[in-house]
Protein backbone atom coordinates (compact mmCIF):
# COMPACT_ATOMS: atom_id res chain seq x y z
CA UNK A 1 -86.15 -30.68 -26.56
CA UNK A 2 -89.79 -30.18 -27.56
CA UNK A 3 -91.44 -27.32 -27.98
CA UNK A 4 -94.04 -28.83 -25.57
CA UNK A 5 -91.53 -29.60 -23.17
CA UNK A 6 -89.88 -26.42 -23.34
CA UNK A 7 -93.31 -24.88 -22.56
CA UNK A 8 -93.60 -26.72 -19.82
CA UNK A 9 -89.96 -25.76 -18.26
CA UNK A 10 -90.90 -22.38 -19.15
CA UNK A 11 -93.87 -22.41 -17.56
CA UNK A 12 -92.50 -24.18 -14.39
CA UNK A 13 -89.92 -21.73 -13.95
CA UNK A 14 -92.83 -18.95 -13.95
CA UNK A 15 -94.74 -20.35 -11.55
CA UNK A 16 -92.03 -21.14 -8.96
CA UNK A 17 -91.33 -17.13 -9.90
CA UNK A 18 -94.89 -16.18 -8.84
CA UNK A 19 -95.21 -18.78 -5.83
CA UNK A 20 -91.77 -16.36 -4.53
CA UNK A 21 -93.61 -13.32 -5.44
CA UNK A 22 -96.62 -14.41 -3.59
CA UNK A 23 -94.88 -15.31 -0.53
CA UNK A 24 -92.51 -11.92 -0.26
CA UNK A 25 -95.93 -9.96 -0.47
CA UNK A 26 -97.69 -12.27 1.96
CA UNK A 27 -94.87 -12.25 4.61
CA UNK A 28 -93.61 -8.24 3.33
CA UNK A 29 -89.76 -9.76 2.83
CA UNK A 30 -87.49 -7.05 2.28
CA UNK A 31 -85.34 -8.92 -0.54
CA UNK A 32 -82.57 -6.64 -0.21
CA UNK A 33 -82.49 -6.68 3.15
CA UNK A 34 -82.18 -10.54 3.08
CA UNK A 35 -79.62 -10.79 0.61
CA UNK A 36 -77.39 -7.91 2.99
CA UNK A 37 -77.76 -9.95 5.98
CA UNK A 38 -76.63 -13.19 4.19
CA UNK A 39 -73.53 -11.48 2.74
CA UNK A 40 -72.25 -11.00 6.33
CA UNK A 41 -72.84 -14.46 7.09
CA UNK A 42 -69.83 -15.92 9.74
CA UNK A 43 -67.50 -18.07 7.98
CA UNK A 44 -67.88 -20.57 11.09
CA UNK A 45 -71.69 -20.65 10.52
CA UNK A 46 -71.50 -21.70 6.47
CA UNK A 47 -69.09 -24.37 7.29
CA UNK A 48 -71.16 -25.79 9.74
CA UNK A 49 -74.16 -26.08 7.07
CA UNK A 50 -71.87 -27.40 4.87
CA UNK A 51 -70.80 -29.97 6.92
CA UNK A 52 -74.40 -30.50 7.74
CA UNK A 53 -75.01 -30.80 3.76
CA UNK A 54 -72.54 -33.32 3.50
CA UNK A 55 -73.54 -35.13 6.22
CA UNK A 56 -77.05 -35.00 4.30
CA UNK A 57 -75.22 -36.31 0.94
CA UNK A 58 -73.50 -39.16 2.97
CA UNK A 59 -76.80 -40.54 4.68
CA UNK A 60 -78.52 -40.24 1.11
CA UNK A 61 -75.19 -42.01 -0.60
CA UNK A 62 -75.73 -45.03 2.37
CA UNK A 63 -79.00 -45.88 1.18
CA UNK A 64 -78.86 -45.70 -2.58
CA UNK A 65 -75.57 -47.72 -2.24
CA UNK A 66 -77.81 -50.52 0.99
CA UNK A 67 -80.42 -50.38 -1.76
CA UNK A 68 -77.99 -51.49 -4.90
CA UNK A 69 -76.31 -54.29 -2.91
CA UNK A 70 -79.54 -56.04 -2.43
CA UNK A 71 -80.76 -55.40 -6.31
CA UNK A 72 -77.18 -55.88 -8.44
CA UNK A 73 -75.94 -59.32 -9.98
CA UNK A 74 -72.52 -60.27 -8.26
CA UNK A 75 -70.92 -59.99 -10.97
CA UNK A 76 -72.39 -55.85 -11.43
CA UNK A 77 -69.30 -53.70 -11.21
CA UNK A 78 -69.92 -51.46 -8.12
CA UNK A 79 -69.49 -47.55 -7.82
CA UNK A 80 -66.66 -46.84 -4.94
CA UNK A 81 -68.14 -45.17 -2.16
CA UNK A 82 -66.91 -41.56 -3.58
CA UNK A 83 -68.25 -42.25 -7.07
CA UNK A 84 -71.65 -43.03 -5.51
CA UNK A 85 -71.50 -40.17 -3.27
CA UNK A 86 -69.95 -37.47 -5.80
CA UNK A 87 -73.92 -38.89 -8.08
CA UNK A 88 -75.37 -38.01 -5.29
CA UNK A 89 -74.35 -34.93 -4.58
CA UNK A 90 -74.66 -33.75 -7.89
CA UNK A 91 -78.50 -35.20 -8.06
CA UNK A 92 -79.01 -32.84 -4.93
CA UNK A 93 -77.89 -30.01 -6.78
CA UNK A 94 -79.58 -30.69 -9.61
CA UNK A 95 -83.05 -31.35 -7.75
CA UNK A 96 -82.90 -27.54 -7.39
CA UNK A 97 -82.96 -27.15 -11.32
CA UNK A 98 -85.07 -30.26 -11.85
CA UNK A 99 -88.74 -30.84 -10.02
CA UNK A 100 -87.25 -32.47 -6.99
CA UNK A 101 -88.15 -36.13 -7.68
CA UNK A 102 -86.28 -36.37 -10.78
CA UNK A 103 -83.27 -34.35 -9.32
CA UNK A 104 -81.53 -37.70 -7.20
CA UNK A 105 -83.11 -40.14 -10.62
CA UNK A 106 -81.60 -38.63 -13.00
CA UNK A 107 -78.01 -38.19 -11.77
CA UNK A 108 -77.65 -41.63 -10.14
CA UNK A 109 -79.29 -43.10 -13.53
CA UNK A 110 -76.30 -41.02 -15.43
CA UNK A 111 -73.69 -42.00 -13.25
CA UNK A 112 -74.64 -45.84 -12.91
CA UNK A 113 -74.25 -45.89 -17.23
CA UNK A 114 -70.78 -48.09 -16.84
CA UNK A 115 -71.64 -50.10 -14.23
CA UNK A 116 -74.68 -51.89 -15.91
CA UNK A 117 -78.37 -52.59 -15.07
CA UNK A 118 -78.63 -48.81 -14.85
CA UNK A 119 -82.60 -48.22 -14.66
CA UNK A 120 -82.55 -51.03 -12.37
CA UNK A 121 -80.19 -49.74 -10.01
CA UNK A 122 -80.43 -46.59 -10.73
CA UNK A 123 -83.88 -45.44 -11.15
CA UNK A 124 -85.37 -48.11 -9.91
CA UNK A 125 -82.57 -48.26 -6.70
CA UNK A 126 -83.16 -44.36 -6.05
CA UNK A 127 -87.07 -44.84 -6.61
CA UNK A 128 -87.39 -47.86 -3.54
CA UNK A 129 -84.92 -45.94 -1.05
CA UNK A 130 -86.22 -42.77 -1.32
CA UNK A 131 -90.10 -44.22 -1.28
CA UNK A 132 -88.58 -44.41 2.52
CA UNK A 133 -87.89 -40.06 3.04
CA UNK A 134 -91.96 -40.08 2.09
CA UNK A 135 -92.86 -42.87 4.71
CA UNK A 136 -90.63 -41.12 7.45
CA UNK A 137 -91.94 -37.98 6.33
CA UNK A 138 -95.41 -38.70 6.47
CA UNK A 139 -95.10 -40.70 9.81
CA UNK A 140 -93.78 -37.26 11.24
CA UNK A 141 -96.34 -35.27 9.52
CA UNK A 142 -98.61 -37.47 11.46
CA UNK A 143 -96.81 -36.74 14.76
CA UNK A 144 -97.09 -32.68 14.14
CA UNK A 145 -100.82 -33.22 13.50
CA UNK A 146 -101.29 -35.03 17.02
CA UNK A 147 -99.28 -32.25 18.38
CA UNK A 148 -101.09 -29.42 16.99
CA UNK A 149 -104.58 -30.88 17.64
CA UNK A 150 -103.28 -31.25 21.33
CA UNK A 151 -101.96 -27.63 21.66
CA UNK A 152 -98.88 -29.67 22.32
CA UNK A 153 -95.09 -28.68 22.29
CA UNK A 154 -91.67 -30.11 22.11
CA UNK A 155 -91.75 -33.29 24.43
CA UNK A 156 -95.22 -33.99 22.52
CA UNK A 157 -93.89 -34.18 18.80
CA UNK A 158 -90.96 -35.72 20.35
CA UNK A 159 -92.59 -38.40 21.79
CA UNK A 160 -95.35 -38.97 18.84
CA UNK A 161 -92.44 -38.98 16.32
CA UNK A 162 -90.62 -41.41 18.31
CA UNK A 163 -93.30 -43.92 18.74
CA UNK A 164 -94.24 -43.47 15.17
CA UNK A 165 -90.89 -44.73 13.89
CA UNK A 166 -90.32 -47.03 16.29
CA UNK A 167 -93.97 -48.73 15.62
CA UNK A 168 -92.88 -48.88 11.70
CA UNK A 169 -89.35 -50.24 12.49
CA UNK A 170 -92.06 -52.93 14.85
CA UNK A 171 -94.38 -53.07 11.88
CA UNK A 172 -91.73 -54.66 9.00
CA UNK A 173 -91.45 -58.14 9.61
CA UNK A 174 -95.40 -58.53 9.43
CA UNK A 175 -96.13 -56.09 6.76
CA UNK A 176 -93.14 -57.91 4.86
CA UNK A 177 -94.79 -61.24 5.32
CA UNK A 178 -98.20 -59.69 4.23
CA UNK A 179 -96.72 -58.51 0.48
CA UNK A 180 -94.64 -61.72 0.28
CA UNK A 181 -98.48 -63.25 0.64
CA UNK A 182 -100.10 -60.87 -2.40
CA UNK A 183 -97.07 -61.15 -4.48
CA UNK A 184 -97.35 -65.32 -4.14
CA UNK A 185 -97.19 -67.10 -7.24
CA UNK A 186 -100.64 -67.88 -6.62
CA UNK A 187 -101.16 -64.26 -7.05
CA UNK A 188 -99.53 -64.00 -9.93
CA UNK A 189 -101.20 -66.60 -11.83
CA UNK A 190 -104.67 -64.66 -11.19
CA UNK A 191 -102.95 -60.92 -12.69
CA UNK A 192 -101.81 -62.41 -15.29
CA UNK A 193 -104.85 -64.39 -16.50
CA UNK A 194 -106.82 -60.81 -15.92
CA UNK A 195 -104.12 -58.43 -18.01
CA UNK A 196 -104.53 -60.78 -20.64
CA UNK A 197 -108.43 -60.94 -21.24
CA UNK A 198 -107.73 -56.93 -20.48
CA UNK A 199 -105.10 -57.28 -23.08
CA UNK A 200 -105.38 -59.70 -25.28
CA UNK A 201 -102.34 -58.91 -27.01
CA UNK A 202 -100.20 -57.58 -24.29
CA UNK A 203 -97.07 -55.82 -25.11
CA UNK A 204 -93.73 -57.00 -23.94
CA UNK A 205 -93.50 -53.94 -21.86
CA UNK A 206 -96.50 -55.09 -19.83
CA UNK A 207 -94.72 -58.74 -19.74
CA UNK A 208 -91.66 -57.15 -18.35
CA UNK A 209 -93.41 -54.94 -15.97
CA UNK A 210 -95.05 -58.06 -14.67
CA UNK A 211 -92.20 -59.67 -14.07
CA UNK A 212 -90.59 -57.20 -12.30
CA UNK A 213 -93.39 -56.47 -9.79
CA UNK A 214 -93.42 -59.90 -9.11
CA UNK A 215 -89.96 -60.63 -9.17
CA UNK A 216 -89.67 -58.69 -6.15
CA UNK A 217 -90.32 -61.64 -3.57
CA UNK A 218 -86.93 -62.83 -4.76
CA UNK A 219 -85.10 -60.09 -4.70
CA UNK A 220 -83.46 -59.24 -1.40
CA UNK A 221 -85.52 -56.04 -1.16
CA UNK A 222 -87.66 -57.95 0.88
CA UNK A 223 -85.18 -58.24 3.70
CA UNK A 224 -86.41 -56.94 6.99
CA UNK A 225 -82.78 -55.78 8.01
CA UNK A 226 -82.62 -53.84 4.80
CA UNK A 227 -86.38 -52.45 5.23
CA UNK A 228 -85.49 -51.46 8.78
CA UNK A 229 -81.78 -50.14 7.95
CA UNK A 230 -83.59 -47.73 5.10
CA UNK A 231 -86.29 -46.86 7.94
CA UNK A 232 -83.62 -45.55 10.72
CA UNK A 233 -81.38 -44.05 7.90
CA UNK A 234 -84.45 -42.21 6.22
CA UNK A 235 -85.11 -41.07 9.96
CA UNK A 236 -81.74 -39.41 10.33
CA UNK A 237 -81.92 -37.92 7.02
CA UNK A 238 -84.69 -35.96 8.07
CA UNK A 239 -83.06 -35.04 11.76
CA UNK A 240 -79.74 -33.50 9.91
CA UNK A 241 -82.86 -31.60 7.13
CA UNK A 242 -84.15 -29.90 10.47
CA UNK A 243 -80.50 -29.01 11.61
CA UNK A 244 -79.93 -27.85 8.21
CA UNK A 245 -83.19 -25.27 8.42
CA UNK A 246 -82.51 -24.53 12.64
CA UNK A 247 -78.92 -23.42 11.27
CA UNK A 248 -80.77 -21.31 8.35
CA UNK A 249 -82.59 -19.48 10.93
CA UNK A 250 -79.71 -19.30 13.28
CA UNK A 251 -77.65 -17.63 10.31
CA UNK A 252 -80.17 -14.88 9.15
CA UNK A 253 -81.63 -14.18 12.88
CA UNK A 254 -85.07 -16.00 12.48
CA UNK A 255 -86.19 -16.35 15.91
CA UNK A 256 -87.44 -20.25 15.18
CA UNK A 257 -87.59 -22.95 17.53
CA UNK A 258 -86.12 -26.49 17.01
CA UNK A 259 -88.81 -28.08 17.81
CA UNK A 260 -91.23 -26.44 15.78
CA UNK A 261 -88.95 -26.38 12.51
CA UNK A 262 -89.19 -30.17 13.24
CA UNK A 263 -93.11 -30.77 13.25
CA UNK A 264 -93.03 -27.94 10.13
CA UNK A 265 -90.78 -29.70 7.78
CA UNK A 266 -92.70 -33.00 7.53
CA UNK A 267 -95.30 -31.16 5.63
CA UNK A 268 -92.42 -28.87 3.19
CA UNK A 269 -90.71 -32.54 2.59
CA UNK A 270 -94.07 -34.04 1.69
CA UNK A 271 -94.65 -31.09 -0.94
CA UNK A 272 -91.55 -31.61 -2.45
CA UNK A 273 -92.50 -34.89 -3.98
CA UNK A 274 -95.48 -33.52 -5.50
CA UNK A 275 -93.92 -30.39 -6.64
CA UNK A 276 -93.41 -29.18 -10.31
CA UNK A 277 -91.41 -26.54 -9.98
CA UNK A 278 -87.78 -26.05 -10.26
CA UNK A 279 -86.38 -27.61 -6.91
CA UNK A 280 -89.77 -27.52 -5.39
CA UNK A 281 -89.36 -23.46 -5.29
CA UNK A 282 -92.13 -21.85 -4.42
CA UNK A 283 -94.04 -24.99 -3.28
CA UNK A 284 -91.45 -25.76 -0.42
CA UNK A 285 -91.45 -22.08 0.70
CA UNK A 286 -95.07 -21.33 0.79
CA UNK A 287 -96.05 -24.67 2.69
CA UNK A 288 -93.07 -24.12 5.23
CA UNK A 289 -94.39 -21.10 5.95
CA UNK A 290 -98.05 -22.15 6.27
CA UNK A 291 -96.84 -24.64 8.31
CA UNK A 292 -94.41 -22.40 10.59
CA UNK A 293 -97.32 -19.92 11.01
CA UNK A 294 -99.90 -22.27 12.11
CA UNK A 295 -97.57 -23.20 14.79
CA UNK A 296 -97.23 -19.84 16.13
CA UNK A 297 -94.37 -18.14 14.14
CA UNK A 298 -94.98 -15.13 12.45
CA UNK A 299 -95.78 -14.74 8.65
CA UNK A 300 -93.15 -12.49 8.22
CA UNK A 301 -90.18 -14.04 10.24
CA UNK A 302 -91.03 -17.79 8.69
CA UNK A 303 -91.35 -16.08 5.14
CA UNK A 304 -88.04 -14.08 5.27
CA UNK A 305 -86.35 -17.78 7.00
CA UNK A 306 -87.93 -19.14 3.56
CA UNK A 307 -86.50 -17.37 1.56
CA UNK A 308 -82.91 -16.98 3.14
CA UNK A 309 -82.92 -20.58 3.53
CA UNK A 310 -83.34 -21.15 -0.69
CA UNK A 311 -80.59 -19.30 -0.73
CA UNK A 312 -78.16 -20.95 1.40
CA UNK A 313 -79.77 -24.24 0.44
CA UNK A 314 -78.31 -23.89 -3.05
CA UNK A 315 -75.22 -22.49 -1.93
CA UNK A 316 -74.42 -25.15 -0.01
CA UNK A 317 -75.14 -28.10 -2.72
CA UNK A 318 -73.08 -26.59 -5.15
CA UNK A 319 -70.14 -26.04 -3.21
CA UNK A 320 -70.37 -29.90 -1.87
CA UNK A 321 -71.33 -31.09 -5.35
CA UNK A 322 -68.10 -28.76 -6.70
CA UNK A 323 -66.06 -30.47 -3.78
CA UNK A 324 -67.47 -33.97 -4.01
CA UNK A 325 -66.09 -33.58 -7.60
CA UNK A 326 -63.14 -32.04 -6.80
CA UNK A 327 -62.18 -35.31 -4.20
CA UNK A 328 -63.09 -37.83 -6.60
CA UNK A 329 -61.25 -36.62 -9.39
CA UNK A 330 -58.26 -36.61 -7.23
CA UNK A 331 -58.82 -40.17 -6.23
CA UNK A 332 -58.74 -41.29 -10.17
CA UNK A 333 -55.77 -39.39 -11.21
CA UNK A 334 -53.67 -40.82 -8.05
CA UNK A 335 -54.45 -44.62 -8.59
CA UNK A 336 -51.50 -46.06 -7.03
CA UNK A 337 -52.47 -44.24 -4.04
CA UNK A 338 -56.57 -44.71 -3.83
CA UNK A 339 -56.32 -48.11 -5.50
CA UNK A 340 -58.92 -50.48 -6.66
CA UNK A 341 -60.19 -52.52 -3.87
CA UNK A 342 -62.81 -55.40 -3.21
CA UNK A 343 -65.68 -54.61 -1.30
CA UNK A 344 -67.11 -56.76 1.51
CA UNK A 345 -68.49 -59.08 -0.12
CA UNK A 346 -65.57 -59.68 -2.98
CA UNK A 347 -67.45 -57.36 -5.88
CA UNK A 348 -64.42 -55.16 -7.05
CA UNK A 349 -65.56 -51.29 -6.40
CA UNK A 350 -64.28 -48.79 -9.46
């Protein structure tokens, strides 16, 4: 590493330090206090964030593994379904040592090194089905908006969040056709003849890059089932992230409504793709608190749920990420009894 980069790091860590410190002095969190009342946490209660965590993992595994199956070559070896979901649960855990983005990336990228075409599937697999969290999230965001304006409350969000996924699960088949339209060959032709009197000498990373954007009205990530199977599963990703938090409050006494967790994360979600801290921490805390409070929840009870909820957050993605591991290293050592088998459609799964 750098010295530069290790600057940065350094200075990334700091800031998610500071962003903490900010928040406990905003919201007066008694830290000790906190960490008490999560040491006499029920046993029942963990396991049911746990199982809401790897309910989390499996939803994220379902799209990475919907997206490769439309970008591989059938002859690509595939991951088996607990290879793919052991990557992801390790790129969840280490999204809360990594800014969030590159968290998921980098694991899957790692983990898809013997099975070829590995930016391709994936970086660029993990990029395009997670590009679907941030519509979902945004479309809610949206919905909590209308509902604030509106002085509204639980049927409200619930309706506007409703109609806004439904009305982009409506929306795909036309906006599908639209891109198919600007990435004609037609199109094509006309970027091309500008990059090159941009760049008259154009690199071959340019030419590539060209071909790839383009190349994407062939590939079968134009599909409106697949578009509208990444839209309902990025929707129920975010439902079990609000069960996750409700249960976070449930478990350290924060008197928080479903509901308005619901219309609050949208906004925390959003941050976390624009975040450069560690795991988003700091950035995620302070706007899911701003966001809590403005719907009515005290500063100090969101900023204590905050902080609690880090904690069992990371908790809970290391012990399914330890688990995950765990399971699939079982399966390899005992191949005559989890043998190799043929997926659907005939491309053998290792």
């Amino acid at each position: 590493m750098s010295v530069r980069r290790a600057i940065l790091l350094l200075a990334s860590f700091a800031l998610g330090a500071l962003l903490i410190g900010l928040l406990m002095r905003l919201g007066r969190v008694d830290l000790g206090l906190t960490m008490r009342e999560l040491k006499h946490v029920s046993l029942v209660d963990m396991l049911k964030l746990l199982l809401l965590n790897g309910l989390l993992v499996l939803l994220s595994t379902m799209k990475w593994r919907t997206t490769d199956s439309a970008i591989r070559h059938p002859s690509d070896f595939v991951p088996s379904r607990i290879t793919a979901y052991t990557v992801s649960s390790l790129g969840m855990a280490l999204g809360l040592a990594l800014p969030v983005q590159f968290g998921m990336m980098a694991a899957r990228t790692v983990g898809t090194l013997a099975y070829g075409r590995t930016l391709k599937r994936g970086t660029g697999g993990t990029v395009f089905e997670q590009a679907f969290d941030l519509l979902v999230t945004f479309l809610l965001s949206v919905a909590s908006i209308v509902t604030w304006l509106g002085n509204g409350e639980a049927w409200t969000w619930g309706v506007c969040a409703l109609a806004a996924v439904a009305l982009a699960i409506i929306a795909v088949k036309p906006l599908l056709w639209l891109m198919e339209t600007l990435l004609s060959t037609r199109s094509e032709k006309a970027v091309r003849g500008l990059v090159s009197r941009i760049f008259p000498g154009q690199s071959s990373f340019v030419e590539r890059s060209l071909r790839t954007f383009f190349g994407v009205r062939q590939s079968g990530l134009m599909s409106p089932r697949l578009v509208r199977r990444l839209l309902v599963l990025s929707a129920l990703r975010f439902g079990v992230i609000v069960l996750m938090a409700e249960q976070a409050a449930v478990m350290t006494g924060a008197n928080i409504r479903l509901w308005t967790m619901a219309a609050a994360i949208p906004f925390a979600a959003i941050s976390n793709f624009i975040a450069i801290t560690p795991g988003g921490v700091g950035v995620n805390e302070l706007t899911s608190v701003t966001a809590l409070h403005v719907f009515g929840i005290p500063m100090a009870v969101a900023s204590q749920w905050a902080i609690a909820n880090r904690v069992l957050l990371t908790e809970s993605c290391f012990i399914v990420a330890i688990a995950s591991m765990a399971t699939a290293a079982l399966v390899r050592s005992c191949p005559r009894i989890f043998g190799n088998r043929r997926s659907a459609t005939g491309v053998k799964e290792i």
